[in-house]
Protein backbone atom coordinates (compact mmCIF):
# COMPACT_ATOMS: atom_id res chain seq x y z
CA UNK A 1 22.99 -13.86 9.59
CA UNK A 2 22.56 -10.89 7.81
CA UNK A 3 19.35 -9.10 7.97
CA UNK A 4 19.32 -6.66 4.79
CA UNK A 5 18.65 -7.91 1.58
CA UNK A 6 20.84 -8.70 -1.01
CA UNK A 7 20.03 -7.44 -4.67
CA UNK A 8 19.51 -11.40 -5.59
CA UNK A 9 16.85 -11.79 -2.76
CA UNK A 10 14.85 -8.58 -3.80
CA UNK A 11 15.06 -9.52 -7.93
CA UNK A 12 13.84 -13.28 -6.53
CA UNK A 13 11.16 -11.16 -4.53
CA UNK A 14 10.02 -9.09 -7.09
CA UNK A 15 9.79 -12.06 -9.95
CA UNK A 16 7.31 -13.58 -6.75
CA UNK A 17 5.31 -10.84 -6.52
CA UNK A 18 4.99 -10.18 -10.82
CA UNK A 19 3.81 -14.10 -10.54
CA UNK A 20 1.10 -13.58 -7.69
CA UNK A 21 -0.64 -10.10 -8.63
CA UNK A 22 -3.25 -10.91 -6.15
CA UNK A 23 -0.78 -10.92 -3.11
CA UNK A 24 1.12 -8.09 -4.27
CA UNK A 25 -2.21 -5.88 -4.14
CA UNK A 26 -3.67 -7.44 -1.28
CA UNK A 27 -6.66 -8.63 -3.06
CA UNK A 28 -6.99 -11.93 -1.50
CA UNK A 29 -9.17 -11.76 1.84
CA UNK A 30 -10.96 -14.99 2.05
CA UNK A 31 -9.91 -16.79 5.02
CA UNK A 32 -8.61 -20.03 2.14
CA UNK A 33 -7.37 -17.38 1.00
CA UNK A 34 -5.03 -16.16 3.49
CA UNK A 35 -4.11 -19.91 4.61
CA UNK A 36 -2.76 -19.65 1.05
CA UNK A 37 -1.00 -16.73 0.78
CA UNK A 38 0.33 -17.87 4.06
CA UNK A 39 1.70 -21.01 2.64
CA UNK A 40 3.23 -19.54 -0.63
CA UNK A 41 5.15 -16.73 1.55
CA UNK A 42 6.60 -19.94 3.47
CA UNK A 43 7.95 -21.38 0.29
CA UNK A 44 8.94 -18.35 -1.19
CA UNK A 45 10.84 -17.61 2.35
CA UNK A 46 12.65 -20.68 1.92
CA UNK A 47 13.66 -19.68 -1.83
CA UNK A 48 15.06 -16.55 -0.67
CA UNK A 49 16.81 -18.09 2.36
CA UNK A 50 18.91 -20.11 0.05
CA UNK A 51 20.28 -17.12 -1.30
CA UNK A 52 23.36 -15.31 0.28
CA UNK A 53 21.67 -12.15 2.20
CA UNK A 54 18.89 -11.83 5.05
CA UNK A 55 16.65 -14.66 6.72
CA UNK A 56 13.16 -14.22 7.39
CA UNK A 57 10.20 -16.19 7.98
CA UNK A 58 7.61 -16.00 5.39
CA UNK A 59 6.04 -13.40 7.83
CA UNK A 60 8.92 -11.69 7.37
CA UNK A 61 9.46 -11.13 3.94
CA UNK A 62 6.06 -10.23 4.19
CA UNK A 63 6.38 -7.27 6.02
CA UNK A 64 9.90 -6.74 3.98
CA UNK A 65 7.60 -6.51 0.60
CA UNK A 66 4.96 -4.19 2.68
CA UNK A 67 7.87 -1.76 3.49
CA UNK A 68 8.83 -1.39 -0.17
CA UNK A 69 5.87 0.59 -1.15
CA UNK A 70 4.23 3.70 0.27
CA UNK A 71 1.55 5.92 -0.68
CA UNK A 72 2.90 9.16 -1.61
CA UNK A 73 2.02 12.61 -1.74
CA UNK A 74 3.14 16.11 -3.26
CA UNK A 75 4.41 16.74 -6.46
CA UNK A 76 6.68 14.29 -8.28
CA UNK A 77 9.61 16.40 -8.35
CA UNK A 78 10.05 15.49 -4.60
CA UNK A 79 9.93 11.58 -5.59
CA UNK A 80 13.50 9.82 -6.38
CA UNK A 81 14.37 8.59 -9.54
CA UNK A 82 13.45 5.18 -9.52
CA UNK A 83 15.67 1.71 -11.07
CA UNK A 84 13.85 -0.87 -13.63
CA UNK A 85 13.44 -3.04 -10.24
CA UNK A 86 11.42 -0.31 -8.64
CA UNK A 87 9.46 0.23 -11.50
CA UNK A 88 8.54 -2.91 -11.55
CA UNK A 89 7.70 -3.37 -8.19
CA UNK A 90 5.38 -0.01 -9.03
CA UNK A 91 3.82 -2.04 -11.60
CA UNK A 92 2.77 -5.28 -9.82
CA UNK A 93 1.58 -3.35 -6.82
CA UNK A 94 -0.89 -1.46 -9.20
CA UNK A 95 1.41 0.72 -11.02
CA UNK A 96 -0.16 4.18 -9.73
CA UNK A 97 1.90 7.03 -9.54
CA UNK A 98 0.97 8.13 -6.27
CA UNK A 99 3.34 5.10 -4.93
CA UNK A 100 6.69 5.35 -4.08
CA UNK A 101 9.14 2.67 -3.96
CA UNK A 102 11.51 3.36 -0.75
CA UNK A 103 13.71 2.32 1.98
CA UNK A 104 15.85 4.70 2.16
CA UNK A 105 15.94 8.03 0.38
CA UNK A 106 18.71 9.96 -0.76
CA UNK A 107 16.88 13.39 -2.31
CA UNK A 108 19.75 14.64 -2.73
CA UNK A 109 21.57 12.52 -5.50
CA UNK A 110 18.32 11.41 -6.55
CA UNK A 111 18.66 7.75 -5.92
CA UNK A 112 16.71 4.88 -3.52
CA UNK A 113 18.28 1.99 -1.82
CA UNK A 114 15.78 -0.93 -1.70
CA UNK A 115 18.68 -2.71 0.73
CA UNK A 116 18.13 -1.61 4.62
């Protein structure tokens, strides 16, 4: 069992998160609420686990989708360049500049690994 995802699990991920806005922002506090959000991380979790890659509980990829943003700071020369699937995880999660898609950065060649 691996646990990094695989480009196919963070593309199905990301397509989730364009399709529910509200749990990509955290905008949905009501306690229904939550037993919702709950439930559609669940299914999505099982999506995902059907692909080749990582398994996670719905918790899990939770947390996973939490630790793909960040709120930056300092100038945007320090940021890496970012792919078409960063961008759009920038844009479902508010598309502000002041966030940073990252896992891990490489500064140095400019480029970000959405895959630890």
């Amino acid at each position: 069992m691996a646990n990094r995802p695989t480009l196919a699990q963070i593309e199905t991920l990301v397509e989730f998160l364009e399709q529910n806005v509200g749990i990509a922002k955290g905008l949905l506090r009501t306690n229904q609420a939550k037993m919702e959000i709950k439930r559609q991380w669940a299914s999505v979790a099982i999506t995902l686990n059907s692909l080749r890659g990582a398994n996670k509980d719905g918790q899990g990829w939770a947390k996973h989708s939490n630790s793909m943003r960040r709120p930056g700071g300092g100038s945007a020369d320090d940021l890496p360049m970012l792919s078409d699937l960063d961008k759009r995880l920038v844009a479902v999660m508010g598309g502000q500049e002041n966030y940073a898609i990252f896992i891990k950065t490489n500064l140095k060649n400019r480029t970000v690994n959405l895959y630890s």
